[in-house]
PDB file of N, CA and C in Angstrom:
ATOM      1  N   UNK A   1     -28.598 -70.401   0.529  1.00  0.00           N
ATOM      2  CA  UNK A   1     -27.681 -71.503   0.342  1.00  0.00           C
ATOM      3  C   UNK A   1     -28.438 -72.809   0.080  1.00  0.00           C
ATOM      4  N   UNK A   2     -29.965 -73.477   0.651  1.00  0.00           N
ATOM      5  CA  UNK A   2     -30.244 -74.040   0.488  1.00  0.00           C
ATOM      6  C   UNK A   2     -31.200 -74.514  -0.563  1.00  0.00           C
ATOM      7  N   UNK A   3     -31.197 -73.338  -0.924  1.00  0.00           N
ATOM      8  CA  UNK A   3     -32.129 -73.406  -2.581  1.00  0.00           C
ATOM      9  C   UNK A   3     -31.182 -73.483  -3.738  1.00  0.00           C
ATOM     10  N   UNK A   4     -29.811 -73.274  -3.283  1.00  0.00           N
ATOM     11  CA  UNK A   4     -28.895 -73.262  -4.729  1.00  0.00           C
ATOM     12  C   UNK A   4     -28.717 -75.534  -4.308  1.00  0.00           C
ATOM     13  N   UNK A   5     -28.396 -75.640  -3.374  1.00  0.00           N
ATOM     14  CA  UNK A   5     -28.066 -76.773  -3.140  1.00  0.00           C
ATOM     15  C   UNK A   5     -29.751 -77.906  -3.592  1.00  0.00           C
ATOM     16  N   UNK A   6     -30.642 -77.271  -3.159  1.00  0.00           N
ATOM     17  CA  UNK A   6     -31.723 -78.429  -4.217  1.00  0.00           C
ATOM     18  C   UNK A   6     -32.154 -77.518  -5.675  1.00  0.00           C
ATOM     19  N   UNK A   7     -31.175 -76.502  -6.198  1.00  0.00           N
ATOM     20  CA  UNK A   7     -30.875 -77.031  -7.827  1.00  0.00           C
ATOM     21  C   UNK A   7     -30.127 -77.887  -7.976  1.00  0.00           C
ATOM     22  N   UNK A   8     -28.919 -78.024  -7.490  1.00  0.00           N
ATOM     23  CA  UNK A   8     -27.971 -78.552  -7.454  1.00  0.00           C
ATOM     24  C   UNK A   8     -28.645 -80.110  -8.080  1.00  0.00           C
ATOM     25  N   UNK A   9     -29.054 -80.461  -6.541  1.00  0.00           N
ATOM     26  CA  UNK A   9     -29.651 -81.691  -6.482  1.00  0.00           C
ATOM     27  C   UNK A   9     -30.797 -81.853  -7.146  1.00  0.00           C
ATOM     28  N   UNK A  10     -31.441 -80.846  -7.702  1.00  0.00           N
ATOM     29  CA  UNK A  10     -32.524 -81.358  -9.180  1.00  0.00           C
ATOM     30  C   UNK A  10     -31.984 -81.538 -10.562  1.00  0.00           C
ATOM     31  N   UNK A  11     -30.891 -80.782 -11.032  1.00  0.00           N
ATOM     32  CA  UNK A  11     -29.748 -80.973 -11.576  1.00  0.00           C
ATOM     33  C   UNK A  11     -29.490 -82.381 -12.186  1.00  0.00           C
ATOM     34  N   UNK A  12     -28.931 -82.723 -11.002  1.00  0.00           N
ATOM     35  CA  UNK A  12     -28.529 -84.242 -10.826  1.00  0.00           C
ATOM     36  C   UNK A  12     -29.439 -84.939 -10.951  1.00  0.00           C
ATOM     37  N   UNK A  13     -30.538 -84.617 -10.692  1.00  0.00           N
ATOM     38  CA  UNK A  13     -31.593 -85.620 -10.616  1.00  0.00           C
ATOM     39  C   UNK A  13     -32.148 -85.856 -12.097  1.00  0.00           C
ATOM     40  N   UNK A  14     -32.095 -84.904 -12.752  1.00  0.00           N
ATOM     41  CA  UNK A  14     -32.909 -84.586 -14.162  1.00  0.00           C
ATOM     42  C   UNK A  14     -31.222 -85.522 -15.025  1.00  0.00           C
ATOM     43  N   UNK A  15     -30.257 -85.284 -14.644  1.00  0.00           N
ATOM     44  CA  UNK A  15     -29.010 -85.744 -15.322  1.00  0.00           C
ATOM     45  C   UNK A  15     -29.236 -87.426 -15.438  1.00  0.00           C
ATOM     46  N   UNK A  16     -29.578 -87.747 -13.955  1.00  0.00           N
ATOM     47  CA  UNK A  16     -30.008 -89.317 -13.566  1.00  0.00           C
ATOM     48  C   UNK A  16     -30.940 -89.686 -14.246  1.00  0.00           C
ATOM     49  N   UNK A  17     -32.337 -89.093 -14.357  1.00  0.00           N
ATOM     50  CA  UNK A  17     -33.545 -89.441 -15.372  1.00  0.00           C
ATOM     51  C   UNK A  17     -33.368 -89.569 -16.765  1.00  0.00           C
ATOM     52  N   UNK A  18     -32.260 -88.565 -16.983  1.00  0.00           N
ATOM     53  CA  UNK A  18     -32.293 -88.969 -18.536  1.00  0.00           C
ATOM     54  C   UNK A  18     -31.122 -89.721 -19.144  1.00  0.00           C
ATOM     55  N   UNK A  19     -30.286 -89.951 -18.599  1.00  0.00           N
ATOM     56  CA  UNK A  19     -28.954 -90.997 -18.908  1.00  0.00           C
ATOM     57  C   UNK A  19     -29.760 -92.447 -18.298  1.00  0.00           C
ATOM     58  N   UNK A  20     -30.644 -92.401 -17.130  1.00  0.00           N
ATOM     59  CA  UNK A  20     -31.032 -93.680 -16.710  1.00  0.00           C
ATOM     60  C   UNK A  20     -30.128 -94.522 -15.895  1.00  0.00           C
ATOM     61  N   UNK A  21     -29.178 -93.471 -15.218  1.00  0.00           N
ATOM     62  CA  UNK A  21     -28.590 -93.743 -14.465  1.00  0.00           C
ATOM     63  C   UNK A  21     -28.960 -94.175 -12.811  1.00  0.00           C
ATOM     64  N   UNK A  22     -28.838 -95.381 -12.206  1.00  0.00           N
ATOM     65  CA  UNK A  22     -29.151 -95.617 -10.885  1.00  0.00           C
ATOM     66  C   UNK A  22     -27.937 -96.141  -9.965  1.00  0.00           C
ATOM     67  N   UNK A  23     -27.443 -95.804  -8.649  1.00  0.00           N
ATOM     68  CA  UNK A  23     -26.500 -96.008  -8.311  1.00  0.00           C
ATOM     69  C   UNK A  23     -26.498 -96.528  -6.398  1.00  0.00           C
ATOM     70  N   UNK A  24     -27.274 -97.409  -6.745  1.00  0.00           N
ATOM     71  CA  UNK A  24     -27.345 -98.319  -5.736  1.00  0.00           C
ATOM     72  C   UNK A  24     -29.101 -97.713  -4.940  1.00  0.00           C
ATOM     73  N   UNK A  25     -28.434 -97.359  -3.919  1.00  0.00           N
ATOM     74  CA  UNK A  25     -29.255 -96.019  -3.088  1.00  0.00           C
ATOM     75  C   UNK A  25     -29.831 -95.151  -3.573  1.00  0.00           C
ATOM     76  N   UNK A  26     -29.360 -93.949  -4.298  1.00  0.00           N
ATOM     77  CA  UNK A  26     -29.142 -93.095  -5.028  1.00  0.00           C
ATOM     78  C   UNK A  26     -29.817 -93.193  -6.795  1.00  0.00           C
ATOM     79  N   UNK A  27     -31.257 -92.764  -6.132  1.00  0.00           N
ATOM     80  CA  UNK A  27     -31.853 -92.835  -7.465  1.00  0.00           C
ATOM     81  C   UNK A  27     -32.098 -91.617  -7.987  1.00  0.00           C
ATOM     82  N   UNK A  28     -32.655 -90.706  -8.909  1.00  0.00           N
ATOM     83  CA  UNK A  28     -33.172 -89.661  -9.065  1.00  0.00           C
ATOM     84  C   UNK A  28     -34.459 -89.403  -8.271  1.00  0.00           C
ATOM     85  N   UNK A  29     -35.244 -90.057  -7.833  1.00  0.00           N
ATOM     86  CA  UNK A  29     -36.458 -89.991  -6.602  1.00  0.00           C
ATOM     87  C   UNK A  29     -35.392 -89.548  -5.651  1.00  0.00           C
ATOM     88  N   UNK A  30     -34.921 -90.137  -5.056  1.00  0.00           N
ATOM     89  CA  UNK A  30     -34.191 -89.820  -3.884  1.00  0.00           C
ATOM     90  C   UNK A  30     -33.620 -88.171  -4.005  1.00  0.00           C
ATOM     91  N   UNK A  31     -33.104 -87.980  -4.979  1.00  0.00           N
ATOM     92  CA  UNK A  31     -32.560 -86.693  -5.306  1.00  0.00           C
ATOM     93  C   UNK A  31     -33.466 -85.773  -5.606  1.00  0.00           C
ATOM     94  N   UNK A  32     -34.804 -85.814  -5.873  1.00  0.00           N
ATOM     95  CA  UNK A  32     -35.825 -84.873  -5.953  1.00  0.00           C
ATOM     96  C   UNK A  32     -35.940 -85.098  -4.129  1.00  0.00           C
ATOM     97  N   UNK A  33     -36.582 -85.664  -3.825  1.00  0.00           N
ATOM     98  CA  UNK A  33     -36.885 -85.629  -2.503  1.00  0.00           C
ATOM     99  C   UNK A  33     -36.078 -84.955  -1.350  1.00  0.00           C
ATOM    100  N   UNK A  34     -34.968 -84.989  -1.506  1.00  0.00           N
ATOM    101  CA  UNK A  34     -34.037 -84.153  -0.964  1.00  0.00           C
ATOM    102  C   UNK A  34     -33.695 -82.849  -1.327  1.00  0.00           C
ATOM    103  N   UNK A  35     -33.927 -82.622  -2.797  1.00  0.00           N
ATOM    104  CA  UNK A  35     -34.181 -81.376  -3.314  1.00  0.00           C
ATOM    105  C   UNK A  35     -35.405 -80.929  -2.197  1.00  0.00           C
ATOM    106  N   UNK A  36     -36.420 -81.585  -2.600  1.00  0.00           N
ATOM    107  CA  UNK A  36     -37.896 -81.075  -1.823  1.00  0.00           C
ATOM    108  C   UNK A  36     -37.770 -80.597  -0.675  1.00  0.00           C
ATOM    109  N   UNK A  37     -36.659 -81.116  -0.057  1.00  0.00           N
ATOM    110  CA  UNK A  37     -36.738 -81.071   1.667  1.00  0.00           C
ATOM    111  C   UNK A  37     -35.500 -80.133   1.654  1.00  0.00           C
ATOM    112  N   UNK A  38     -34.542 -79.744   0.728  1.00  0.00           N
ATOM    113  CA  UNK A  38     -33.974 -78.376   0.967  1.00  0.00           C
ATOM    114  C   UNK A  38     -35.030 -77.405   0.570  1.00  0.00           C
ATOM    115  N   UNK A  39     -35.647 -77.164  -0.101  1.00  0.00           N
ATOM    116  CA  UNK A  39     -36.184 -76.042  -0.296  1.00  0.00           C
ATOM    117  C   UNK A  39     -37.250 -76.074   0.753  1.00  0.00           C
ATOM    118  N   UNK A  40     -38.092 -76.494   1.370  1.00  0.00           N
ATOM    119  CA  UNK A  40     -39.085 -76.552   1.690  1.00  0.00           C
ATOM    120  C   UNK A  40     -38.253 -76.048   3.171  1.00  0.00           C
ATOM    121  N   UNK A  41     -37.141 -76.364   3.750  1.00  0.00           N
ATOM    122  CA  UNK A  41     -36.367 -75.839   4.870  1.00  0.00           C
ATOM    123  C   UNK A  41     -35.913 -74.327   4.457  1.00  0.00           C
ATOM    124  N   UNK A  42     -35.673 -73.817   3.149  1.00  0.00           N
ATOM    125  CA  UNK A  42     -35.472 -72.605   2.927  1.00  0.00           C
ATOM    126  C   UNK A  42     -36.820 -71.836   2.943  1.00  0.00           C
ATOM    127  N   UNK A  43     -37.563 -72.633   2.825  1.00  0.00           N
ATOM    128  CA  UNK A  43     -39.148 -71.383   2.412  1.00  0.00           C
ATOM    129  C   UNK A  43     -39.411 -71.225   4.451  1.00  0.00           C
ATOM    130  N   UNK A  44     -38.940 -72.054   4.709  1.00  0.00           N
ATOM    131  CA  UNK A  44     -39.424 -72.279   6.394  1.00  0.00           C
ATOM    132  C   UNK A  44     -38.080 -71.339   6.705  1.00  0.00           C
ATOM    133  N   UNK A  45     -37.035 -70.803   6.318  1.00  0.00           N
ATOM    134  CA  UNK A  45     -36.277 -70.061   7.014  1.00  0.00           C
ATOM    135  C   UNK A  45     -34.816 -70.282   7.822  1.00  0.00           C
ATOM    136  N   UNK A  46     -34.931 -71.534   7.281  1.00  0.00           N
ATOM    137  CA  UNK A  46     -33.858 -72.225   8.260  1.00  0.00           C
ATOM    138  C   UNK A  46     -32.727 -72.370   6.775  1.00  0.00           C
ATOM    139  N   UNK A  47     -31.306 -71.938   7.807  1.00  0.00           N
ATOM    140  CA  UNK A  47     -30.728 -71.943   6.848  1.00  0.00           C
ATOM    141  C   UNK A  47     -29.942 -70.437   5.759  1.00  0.00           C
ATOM    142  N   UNK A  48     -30.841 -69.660   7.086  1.00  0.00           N
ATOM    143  CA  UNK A  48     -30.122 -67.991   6.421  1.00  0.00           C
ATOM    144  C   UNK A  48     -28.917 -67.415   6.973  1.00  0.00           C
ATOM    145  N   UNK A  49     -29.064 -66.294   6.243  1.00  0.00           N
ATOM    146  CA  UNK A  49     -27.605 -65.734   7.119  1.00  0.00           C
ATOM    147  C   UNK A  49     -27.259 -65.272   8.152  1.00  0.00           C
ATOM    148  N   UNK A  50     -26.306 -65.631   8.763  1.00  0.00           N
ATOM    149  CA  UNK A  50     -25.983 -65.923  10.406  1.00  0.00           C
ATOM    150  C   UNK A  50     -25.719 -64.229  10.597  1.00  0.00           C
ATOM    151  N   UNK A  51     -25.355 -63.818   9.359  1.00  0.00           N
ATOM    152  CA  UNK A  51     -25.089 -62.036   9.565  1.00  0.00           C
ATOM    153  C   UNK A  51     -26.638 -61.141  10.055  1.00  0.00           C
ATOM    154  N   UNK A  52     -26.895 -60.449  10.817  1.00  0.00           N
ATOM    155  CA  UNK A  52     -27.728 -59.920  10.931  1.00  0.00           C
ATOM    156  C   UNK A  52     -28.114 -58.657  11.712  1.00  0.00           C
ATOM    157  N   UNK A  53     -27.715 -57.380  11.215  1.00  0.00           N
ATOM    158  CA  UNK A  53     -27.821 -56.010  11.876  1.00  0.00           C
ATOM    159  C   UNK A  53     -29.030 -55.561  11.864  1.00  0.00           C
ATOM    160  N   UNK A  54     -29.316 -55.694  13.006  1.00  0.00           N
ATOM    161  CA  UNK A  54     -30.843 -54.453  13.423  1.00  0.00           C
ATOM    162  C   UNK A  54     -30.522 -53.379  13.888  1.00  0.00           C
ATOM    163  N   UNK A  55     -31.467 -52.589  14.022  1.00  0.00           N
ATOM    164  CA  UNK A  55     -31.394 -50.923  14.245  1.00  0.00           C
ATOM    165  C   UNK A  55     -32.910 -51.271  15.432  1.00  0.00           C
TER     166      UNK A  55
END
């Protein structure tokens, strides 16, 4: 879930870089960086599925 959500947010970010769009807060830096820090929480594990059957 958290790797679809920083495409999401690289997405947006690449959308922001090239229209040159800035919106107060909310720059495309900001939106990579948060990309960065979802994925980097998915490679660390956090964030999976709550379903989980062992044997």
């Amino acid at each position: 879930m958290l790797a679809f959500v920083a495409a999401v947010l690289f997405l947006i970010a690449l959308i922001f870089e090239l229209a040159g769009i800035s919106l107060a807060v909310i720059t495309a830096t900001v939106l990579v960086t948060a990309g960065l820090l979802c994925m980097a929480l998915f490679l660390a594990g956090v964030g999976g599925s709550a379903r989980r059957f062992g044997r």
